[in-house]
N, C-alpha and C. Protein backbone atom coordinates (compact mmCIF):
# COMPACT_ATOMS: atom_id res chain seq x y z
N UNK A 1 5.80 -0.53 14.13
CA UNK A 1 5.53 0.72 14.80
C UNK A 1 4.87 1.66 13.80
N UNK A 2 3.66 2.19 14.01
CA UNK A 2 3.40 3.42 13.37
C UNK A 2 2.99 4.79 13.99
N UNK A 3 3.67 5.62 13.35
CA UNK A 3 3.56 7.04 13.92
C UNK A 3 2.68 8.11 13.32
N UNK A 4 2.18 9.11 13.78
CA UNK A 4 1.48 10.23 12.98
C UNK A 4 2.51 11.15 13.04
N UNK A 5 3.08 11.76 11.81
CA UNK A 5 4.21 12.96 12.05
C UNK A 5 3.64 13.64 10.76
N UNK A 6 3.71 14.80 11.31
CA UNK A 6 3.60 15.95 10.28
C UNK A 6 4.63 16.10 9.41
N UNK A 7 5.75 15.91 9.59
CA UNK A 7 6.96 16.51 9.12
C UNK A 7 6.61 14.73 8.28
N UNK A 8 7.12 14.82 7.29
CA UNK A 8 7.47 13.23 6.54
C UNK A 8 8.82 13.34 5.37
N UNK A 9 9.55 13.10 5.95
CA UNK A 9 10.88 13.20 5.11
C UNK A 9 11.14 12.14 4.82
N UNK A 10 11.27 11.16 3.78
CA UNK A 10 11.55 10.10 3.25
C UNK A 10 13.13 10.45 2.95
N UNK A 11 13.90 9.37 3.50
CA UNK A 11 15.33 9.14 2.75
C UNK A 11 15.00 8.32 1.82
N UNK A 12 16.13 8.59 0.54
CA UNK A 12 15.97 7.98 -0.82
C UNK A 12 16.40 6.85 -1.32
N UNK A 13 17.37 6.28 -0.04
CA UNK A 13 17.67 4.89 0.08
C UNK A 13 18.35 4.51 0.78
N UNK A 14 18.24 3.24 1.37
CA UNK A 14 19.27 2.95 3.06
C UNK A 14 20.37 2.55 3.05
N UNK A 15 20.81 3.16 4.31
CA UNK A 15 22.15 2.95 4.06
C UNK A 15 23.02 1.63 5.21
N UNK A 16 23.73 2.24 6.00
CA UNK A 16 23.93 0.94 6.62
C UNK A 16 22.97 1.01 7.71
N UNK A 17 22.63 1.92 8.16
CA UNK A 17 21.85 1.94 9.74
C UNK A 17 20.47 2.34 9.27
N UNK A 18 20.27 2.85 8.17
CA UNK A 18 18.96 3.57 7.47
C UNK A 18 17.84 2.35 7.36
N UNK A 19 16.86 2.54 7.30
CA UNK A 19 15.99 1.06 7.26
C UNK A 19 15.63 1.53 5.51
N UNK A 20 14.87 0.91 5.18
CA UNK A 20 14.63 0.84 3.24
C UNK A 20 13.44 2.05 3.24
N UNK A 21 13.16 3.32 2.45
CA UNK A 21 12.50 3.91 2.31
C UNK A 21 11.07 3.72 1.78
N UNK A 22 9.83 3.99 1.50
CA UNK A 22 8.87 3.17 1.07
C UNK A 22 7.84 4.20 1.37
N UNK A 23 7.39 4.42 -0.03
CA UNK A 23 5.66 5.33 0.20
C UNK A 23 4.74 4.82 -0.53
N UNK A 24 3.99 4.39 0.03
CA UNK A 24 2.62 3.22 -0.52
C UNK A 24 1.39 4.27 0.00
N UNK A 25 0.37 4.11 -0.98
CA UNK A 25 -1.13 4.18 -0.92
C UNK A 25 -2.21 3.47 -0.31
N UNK A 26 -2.75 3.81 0.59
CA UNK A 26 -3.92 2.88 1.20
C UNK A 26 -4.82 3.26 0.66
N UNK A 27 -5.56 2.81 -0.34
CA UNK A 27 -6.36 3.09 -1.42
C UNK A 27 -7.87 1.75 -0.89
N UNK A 28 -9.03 3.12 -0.37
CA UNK A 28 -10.54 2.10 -0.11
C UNK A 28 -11.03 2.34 -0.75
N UNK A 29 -11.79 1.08 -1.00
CA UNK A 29 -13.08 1.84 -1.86
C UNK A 29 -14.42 0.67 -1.37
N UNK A 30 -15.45 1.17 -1.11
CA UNK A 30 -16.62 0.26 -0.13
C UNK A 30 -15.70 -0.73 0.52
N UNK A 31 -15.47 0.21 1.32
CA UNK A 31 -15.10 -1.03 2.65
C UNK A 31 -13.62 -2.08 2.18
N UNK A 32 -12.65 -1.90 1.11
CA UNK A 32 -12.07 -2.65 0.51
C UNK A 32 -10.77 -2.17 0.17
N UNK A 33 -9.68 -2.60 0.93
CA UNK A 33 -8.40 -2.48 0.38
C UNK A 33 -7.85 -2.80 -0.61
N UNK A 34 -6.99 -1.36 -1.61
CA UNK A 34 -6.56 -2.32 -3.02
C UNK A 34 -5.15 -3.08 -2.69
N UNK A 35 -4.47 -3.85 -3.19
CA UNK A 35 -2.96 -4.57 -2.69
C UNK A 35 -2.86 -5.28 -3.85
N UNK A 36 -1.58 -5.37 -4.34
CA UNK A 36 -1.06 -5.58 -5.45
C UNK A 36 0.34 -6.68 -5.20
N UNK A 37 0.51 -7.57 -6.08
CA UNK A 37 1.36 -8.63 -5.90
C UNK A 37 2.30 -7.78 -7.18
N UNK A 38 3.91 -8.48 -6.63
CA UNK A 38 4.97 -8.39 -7.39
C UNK A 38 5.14 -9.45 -8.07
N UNK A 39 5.39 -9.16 -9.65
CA UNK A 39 6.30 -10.27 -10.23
C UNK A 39 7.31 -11.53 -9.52
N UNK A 40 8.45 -10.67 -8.95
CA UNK A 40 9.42 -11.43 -8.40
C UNK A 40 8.55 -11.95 -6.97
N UNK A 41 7.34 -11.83 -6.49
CA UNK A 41 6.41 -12.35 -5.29
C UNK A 41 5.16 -12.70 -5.57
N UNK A 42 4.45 -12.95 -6.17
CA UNK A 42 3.11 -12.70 -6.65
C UNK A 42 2.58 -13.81 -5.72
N UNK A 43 2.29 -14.11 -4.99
CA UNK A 43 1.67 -14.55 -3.83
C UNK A 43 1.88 -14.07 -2.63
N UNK A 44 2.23 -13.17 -2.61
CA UNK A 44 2.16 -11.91 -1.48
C UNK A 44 2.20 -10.14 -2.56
N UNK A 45 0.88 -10.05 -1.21
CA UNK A 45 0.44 -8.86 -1.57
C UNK A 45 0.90 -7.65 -1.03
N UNK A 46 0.99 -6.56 -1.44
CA UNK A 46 1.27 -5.14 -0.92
C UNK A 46 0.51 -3.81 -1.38
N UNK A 47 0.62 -3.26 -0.42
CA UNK A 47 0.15 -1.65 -1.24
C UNK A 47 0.74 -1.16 -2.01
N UNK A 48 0.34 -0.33 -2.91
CA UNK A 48 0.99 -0.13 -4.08
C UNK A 48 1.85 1.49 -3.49
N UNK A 49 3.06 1.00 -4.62
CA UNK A 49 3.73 2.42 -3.95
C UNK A 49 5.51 1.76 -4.60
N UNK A 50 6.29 2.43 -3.97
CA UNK A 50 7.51 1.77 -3.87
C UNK A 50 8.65 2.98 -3.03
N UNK A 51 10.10 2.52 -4.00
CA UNK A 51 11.29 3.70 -3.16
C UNK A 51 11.42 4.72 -4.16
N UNK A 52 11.61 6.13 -2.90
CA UNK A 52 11.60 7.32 -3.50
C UNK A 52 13.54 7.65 -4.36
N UNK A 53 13.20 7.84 -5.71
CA UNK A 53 14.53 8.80 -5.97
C UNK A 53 15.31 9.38 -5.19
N UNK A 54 15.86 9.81 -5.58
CA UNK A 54 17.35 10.34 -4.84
C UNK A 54 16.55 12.08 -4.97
N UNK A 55 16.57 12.36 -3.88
CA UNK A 55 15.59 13.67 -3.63
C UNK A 55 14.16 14.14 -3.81
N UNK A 56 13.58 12.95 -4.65
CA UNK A 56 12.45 12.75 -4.52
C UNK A 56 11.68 13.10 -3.37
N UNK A 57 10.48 14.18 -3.36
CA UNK A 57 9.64 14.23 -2.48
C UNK A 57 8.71 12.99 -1.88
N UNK A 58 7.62 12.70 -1.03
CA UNK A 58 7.28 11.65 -0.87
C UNK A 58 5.69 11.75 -2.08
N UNK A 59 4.77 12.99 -1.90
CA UNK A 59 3.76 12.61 -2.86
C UNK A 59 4.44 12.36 -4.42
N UNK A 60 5.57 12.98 -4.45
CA UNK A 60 5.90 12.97 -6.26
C UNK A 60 6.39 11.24 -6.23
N UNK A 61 7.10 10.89 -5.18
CA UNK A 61 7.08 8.84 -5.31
C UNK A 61 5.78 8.50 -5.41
N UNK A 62 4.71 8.96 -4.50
CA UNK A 62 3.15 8.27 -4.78
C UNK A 62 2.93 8.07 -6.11
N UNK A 63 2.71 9.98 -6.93
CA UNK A 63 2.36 9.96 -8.03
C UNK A 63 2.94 9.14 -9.11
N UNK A 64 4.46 9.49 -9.32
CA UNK A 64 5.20 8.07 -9.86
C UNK A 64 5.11 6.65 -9.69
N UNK A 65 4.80 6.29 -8.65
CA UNK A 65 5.03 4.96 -8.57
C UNK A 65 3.48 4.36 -8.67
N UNK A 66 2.33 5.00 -8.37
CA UNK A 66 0.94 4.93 -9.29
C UNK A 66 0.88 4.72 -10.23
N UNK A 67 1.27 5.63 -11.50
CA UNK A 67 1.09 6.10 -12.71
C UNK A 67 1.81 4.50 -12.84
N UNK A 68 3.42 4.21 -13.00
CA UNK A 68 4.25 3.21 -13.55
C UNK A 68 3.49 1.83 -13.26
N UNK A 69 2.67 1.78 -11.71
CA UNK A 69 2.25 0.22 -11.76
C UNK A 69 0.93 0.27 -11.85
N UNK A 70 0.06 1.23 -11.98
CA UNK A 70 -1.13 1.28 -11.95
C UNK A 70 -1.75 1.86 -13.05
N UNK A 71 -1.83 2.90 -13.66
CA UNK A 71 -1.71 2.98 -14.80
C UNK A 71 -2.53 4.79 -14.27
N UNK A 72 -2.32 4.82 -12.55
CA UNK A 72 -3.61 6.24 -12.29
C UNK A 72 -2.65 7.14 -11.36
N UNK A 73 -3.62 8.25 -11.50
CA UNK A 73 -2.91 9.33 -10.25
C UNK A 73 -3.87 9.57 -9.16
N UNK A 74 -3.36 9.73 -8.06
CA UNK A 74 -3.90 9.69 -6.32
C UNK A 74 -4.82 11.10 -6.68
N UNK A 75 -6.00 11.27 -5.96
CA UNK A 75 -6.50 12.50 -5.88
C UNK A 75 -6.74 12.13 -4.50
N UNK A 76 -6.49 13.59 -4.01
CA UNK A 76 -6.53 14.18 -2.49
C UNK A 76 -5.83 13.25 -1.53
N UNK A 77 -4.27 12.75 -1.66
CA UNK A 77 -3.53 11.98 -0.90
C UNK A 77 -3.85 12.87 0.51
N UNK A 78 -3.71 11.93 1.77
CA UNK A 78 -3.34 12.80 2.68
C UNK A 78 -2.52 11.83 3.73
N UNK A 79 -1.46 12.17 4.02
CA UNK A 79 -0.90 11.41 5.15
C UNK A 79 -1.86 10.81 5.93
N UNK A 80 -1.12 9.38 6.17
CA UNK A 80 -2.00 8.47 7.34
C UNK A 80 -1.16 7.94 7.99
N UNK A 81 0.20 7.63 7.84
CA UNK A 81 0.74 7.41 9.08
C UNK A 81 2.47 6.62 8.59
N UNK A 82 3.32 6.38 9.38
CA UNK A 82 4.48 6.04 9.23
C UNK A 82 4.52 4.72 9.93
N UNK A 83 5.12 3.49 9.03
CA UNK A 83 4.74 2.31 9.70
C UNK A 83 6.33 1.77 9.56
N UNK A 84 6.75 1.54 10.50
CA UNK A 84 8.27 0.51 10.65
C UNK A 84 7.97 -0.87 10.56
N UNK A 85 8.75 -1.78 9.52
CA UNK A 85 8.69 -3.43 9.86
C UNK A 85 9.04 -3.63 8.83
N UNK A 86 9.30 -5.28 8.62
CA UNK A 86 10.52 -5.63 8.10
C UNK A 86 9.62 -6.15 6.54
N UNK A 87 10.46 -5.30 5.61
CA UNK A 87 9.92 -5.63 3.97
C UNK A 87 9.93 -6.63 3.66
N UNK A 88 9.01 -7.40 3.09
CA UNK A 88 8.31 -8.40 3.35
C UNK A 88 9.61 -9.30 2.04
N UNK A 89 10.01 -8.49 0.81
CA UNK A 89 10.73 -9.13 -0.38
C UNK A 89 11.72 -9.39 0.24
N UNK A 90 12.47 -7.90 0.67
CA UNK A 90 13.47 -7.68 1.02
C UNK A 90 14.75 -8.08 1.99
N UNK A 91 13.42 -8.42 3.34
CA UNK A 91 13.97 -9.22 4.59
C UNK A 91 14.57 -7.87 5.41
N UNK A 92 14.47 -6.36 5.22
CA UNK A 92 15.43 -5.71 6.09
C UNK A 92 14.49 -4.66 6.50
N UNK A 93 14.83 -3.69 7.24
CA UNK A 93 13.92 -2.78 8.05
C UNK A 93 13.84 -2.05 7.02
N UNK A 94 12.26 -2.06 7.36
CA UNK A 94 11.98 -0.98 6.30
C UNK A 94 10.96 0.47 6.96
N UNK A 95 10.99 1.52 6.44
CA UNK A 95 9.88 2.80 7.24
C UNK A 95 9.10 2.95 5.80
N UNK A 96 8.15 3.06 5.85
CA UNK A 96 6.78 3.21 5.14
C UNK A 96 5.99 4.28 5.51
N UNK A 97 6.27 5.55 4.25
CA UNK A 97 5.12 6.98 4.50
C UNK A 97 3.84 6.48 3.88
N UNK A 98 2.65 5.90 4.25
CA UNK A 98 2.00 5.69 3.97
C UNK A 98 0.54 7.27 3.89
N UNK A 99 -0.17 7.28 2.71
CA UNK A 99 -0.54 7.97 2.25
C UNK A 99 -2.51 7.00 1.62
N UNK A 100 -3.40 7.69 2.41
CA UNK A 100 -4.86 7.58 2.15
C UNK A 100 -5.10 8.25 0.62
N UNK A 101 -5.57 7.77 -0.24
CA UNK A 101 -6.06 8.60 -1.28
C UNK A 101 -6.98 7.83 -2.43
N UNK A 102 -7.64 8.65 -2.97
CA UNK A 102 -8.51 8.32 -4.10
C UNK A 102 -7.69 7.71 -5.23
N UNK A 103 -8.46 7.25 -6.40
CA UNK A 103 -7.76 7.10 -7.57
C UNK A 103 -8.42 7.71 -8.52
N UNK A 104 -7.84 8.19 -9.93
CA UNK A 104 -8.29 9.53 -10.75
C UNK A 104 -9.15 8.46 -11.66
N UNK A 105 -8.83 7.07 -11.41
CA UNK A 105 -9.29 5.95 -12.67
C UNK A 105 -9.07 4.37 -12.60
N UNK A 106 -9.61 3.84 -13.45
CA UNK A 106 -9.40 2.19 -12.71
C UNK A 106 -8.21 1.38 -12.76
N UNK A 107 -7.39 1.10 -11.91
CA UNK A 107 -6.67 0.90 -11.63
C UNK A 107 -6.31 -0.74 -12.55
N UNK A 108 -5.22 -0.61 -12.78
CA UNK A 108 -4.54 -2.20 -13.87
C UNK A 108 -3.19 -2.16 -13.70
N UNK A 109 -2.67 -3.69 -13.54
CA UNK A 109 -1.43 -4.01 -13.15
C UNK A 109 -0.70 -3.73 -13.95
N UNK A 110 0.53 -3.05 -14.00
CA UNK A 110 1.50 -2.86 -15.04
C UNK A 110 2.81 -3.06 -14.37
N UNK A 111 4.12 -2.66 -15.45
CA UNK A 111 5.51 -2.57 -14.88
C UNK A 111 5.36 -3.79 -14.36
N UNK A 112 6.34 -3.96 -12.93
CA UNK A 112 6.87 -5.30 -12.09
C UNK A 112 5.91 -5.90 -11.67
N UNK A 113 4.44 -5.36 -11.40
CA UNK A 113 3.35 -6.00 -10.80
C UNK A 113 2.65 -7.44 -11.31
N UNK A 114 2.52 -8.04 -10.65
CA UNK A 114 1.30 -9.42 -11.06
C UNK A 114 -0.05 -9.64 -11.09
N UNK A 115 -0.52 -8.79 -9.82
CA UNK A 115 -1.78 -8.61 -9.44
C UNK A 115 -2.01 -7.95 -9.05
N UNK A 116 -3.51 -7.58 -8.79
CA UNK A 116 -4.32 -6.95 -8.08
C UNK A 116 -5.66 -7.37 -7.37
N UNK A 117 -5.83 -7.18 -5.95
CA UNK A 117 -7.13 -7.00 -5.58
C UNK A 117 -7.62 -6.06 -4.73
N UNK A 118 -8.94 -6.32 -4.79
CA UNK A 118 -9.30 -5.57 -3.09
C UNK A 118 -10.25 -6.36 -2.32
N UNK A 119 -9.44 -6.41 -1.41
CA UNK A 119 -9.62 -6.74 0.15
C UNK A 119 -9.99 -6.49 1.16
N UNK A 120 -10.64 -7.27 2.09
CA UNK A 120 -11.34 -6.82 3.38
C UNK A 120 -9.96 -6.95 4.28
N UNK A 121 -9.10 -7.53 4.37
CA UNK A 121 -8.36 -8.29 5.21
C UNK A 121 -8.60 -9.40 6.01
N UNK A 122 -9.85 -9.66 5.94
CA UNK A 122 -10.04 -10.99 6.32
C UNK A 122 -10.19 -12.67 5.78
N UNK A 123 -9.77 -12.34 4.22
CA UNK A 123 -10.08 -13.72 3.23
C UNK A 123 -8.78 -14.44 4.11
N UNK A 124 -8.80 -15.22 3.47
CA UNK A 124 -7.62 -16.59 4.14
C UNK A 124 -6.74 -17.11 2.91
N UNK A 125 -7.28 -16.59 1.90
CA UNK A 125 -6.66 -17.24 0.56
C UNK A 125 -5.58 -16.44 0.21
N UNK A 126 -5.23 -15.14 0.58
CA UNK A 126 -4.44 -14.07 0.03
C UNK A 126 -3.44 -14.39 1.42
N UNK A 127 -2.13 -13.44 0.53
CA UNK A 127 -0.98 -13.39 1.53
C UNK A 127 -0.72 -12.19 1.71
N UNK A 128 -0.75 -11.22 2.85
CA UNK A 128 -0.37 -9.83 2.93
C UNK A 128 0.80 -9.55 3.73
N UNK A 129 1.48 -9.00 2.93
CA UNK A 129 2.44 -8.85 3.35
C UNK A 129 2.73 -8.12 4.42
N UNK A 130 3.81 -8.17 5.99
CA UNK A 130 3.35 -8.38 7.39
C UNK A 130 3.13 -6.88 7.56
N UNK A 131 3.66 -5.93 7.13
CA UNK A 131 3.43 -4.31 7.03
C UNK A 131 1.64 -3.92 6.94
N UNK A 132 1.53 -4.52 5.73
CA UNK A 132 -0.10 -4.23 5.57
C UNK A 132 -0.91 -5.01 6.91
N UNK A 133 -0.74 -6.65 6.87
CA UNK A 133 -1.36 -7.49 8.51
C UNK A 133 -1.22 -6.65 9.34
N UNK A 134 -0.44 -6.52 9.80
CA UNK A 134 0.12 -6.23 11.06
C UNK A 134 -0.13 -4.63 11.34
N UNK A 135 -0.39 -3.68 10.57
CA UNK A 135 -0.04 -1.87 11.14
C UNK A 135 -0.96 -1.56 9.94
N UNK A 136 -1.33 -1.37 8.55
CA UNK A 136 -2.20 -1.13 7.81
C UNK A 136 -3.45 -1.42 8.25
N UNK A 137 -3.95 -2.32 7.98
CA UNK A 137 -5.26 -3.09 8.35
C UNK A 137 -5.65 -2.72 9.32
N UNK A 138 -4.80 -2.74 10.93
CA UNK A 138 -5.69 -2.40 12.08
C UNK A 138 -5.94 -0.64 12.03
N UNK A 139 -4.82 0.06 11.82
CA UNK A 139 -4.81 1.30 11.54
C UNK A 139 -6.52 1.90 10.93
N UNK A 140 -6.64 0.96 9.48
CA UNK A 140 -7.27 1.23 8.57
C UNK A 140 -8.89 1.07 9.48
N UNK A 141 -8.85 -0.17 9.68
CA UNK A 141 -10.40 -0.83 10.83
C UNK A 141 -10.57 0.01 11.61
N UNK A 142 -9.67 0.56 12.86
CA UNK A 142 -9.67 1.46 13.77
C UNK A 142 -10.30 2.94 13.38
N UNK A 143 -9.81 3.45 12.00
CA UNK A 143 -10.36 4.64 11.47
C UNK A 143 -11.45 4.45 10.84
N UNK A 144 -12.21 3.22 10.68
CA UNK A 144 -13.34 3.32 10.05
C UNK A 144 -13.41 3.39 9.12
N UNK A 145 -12.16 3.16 7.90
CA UNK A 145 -12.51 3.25 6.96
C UNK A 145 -12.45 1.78 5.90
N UNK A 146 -12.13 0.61 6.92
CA UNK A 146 -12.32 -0.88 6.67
C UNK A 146 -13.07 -1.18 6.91
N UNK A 147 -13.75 -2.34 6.37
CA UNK A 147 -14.62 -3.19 7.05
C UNK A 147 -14.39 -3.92 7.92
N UNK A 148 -15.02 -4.04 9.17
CA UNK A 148 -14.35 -4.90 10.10
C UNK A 148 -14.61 -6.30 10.03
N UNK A 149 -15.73 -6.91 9.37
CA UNK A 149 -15.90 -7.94 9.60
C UNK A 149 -16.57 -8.55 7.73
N UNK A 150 -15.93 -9.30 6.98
CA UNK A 150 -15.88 -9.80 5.66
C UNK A 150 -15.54 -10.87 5.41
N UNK A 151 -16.08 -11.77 4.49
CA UNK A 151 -15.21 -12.76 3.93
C UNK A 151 -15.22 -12.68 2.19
N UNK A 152 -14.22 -13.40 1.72
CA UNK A 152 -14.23 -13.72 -0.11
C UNK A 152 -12.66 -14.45 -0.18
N UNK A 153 -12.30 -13.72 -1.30
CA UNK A 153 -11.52 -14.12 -1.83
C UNK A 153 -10.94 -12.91 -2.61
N UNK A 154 -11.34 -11.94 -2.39
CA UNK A 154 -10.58 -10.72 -2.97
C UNK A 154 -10.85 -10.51 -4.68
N UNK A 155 -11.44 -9.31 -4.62
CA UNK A 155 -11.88 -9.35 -5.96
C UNK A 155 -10.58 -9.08 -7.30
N UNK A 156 -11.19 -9.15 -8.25
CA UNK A 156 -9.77 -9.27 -9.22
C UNK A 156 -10.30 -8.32 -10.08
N UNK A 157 -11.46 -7.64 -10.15
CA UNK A 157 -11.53 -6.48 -10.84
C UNK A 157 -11.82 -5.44 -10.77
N UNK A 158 -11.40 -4.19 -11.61
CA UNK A 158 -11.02 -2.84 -11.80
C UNK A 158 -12.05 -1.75 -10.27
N UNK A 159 -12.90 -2.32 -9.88
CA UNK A 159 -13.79 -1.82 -9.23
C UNK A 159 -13.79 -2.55 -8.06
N UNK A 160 -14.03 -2.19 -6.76
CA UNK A 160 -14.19 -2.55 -5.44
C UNK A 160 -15.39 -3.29 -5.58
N UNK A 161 -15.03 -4.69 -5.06
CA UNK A 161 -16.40 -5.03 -5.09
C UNK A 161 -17.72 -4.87 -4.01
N UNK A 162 -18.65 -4.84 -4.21
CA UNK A 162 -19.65 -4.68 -3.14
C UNK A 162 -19.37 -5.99 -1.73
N UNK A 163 -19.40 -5.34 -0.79
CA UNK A 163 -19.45 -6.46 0.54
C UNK A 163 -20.62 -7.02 0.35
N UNK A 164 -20.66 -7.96 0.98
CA UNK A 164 -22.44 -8.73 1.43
C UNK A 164 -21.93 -9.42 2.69
């Protein structure tokens, strides 16, 4: 499920009925989603982001959780939407404030991360994890700011690569 809400209050971690908290970046650049693999997963991909502190606002988790796995800070985040479904590591409900934004610089895997690429969503070789498939991607296509129609293999460096 994804929602447009103005109001975005992230809880800081779930509880028994709470689903898992989660603020990730949908970060384009020509036509190209960035998504980043975990250590403990590295054949499944995600947006970069993670869970907010214990009172943590939701852009100050963006900015943090950028900086720690990416090595950058978001310029001009702006809400894009609230996506429900089940965390892909985790196995349990999870809500996702997902957040559109630039990057201040080129982005490199650090902390828990394994990888990085960017993506059309259409290679066959990558695994995305069902949050991004499923409610990212169409979201993203629908607004025009994906490419709708691509193939590769997802590039592996610092820069979006050009479509053809």
């Amino acid at each position: 499920m994804t929602t447009d809400r103005a109001e975005r209050q992230v809880d800081p971690a779930p509880g028994a009925t709470e689903p898992l908290a989660v603020v990730a970046a949908a970060i384009v650049e020509e036509g190209r989603l960035l998504v980043v693999s975990k250590r403990a997963a590295p054949d499944v991909f995600y947006l970069p982001g993670g869970k907010p502190d214990a009172g943590e606002e939701p852009l100050d988790t963006l900015s943090r959780e950028l900086d720690e796995e990416l090595g950058v800070q978001p310029v001009e985040p702006r809400f894009l939407a609230e996506v429900e479904a089940v965390a892909a590591l985790e196995g349990i409900p999870m809500r996702m404030t997902v957040f559109a934004a630039r990057l201040d610089g080129l982005p490199e895997p650090a902390a828990e991360l394994a990888d990085l690429r960017w993506v059309s969503g259409h290679e066959r070789d990558i695994h995305l994890a069902p949050a991004v498939q499923d409610h990212v991607l169409p979201l993203l296509r629908h607004s025009g700011l994906l490419a709708q129609r691509g193939t590769g293999s997802g590039g592996r460096c610092g820069t979006a690569p050009p479509l053809n």
